[in-house]
Protein backbone atom coordinates (compact mmCIF):
# COMPACT_ATOMS: atom_id res chain seq x y z
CA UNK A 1 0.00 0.00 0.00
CA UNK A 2 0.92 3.59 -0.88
CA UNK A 3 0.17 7.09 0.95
CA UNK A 4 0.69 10.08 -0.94
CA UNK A 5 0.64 13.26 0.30
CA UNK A 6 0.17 16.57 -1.15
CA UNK A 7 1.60 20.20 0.23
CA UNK A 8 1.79 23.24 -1.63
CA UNK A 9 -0.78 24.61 -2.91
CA UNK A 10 -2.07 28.06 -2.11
CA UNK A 11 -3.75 31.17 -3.91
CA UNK A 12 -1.24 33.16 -6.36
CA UNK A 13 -1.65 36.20 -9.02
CA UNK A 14 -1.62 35.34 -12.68
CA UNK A 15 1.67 35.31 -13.45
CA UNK A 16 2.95 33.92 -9.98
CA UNK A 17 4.35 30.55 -9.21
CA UNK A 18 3.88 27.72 -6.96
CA UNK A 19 5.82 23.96 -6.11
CA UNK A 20 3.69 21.45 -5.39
CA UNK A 21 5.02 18.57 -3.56
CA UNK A 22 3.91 14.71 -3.13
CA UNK A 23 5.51 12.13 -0.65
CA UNK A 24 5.19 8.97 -0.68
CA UNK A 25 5.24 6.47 2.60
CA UNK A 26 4.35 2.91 3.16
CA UNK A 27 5.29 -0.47 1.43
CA UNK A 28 6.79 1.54 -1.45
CA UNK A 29 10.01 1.57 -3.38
CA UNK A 30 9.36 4.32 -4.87
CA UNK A 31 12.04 4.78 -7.78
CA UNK A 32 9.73 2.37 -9.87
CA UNK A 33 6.84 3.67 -9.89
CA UNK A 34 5.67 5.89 -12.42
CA UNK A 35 4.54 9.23 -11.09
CA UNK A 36 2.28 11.96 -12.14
CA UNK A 37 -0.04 14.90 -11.74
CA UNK A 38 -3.75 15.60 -12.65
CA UNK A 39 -5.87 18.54 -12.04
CA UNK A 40 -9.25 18.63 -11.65
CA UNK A 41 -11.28 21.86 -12.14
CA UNK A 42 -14.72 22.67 -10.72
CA UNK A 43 -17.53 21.09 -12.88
CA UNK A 44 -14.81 19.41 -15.02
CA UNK A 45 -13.03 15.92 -15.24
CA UNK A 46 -10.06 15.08 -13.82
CA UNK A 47 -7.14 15.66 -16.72
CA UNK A 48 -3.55 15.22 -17.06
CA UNK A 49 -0.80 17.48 -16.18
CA UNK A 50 2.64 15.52 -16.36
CA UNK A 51 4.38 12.75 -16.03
CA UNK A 52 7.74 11.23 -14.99
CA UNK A 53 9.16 7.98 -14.99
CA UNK A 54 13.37 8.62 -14.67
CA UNK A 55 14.62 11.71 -13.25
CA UNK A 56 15.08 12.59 -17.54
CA UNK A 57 12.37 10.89 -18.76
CA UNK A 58 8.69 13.21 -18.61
CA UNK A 59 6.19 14.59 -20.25
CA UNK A 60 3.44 16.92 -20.21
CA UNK A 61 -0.01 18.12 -21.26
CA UNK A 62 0.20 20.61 -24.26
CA UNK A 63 -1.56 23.22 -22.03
CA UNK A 64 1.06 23.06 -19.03
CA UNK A 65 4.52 22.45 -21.66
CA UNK A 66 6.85 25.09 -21.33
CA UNK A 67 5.76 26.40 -17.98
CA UNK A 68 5.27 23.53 -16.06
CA UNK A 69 8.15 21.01 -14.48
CA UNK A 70 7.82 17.92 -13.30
CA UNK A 71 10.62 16.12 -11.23
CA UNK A 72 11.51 13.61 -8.64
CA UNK A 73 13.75 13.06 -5.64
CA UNK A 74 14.37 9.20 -5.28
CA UNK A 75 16.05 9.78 -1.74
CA UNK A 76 12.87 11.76 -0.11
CA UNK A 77 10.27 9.36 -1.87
CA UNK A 78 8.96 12.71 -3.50
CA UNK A 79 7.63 14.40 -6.70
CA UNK A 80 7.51 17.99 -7.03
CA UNK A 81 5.59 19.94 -9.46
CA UNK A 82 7.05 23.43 -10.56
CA UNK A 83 4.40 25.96 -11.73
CA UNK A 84 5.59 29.61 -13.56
CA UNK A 85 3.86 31.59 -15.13
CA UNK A 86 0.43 30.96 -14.06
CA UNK A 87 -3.02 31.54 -15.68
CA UNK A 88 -6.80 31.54 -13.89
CA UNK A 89 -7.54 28.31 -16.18
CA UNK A 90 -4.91 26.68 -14.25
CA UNK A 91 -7.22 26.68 -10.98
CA UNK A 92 -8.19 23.82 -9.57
CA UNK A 93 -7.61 20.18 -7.45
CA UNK A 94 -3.44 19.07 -8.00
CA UNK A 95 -3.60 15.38 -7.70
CA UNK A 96 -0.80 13.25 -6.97
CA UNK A 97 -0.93 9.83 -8.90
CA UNK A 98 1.91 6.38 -8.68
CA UNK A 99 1.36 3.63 -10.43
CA UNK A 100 3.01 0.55 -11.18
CA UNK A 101 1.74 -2.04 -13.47
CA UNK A 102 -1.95 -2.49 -12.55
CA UNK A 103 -1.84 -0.56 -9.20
CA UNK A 104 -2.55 3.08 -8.97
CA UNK A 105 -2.82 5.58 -6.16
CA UNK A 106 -3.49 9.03 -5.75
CA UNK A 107 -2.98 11.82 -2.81
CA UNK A 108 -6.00 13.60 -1.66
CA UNK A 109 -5.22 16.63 -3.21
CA UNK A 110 -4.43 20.11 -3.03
CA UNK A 111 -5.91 23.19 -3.94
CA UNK A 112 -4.20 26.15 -6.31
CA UNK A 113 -6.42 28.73 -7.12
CA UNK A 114 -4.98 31.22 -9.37
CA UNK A 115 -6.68 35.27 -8.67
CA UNK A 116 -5.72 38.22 -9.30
């Protein structure tokens, strides 16, 4: 079994940024799993934000490229989520997601609302 945890979020101007965090504890060994991020907005579905499977090896939604980063620290059993330059349509749930083969689990979320 898998906990993940989510910290970070917060409210931020348009423009601002924000590093969302995930930790992982329990029976996990947690450089194999494959770990990403989904957002879900109010009265919308849950979608995709990013990937990353090695600390080299991501990828991300076309709406998030280039201003998003996704990356991973092995040691801490944590994946981070780097957010610049950010837009209103970027409010909403973060969700923290590992998987590994047929087993998936997800963090409870956090929320990033983005106001001016």
């Amino acid at each position: 079994q898998v906990q993940l945890v989510e910290s970070g979020g917060g409210l931020v101007q348009p423009g601002g940024s924000l590093r969302l965090s995930c930790a992982a504890s329990g029976s996990v060994i947690f450089n194999i799993y494959i770990m990403s991020w989904y957002r879900q907005a109010p009265g919308k579905q849950r979608e995709w934000v990013a990937t990353i499977r090695s600390s080299t090896n991501a990828n991300y939604a076309d709406a998030v490229k280039g201003r998003f980063t996704i990356s991973r620290d092995n040691a801490k059993n944590t994946v981070y989520l780097q957010m610049n330059s950010l837009k209103p349509e970027d409010t909403a749930v973060y969700y923290c997601n590992a998987a590994l083969n047929t087993k998936t689990y997800w963090g409870q979320g956090t929320q990033v609302t983005v106001s001016s």
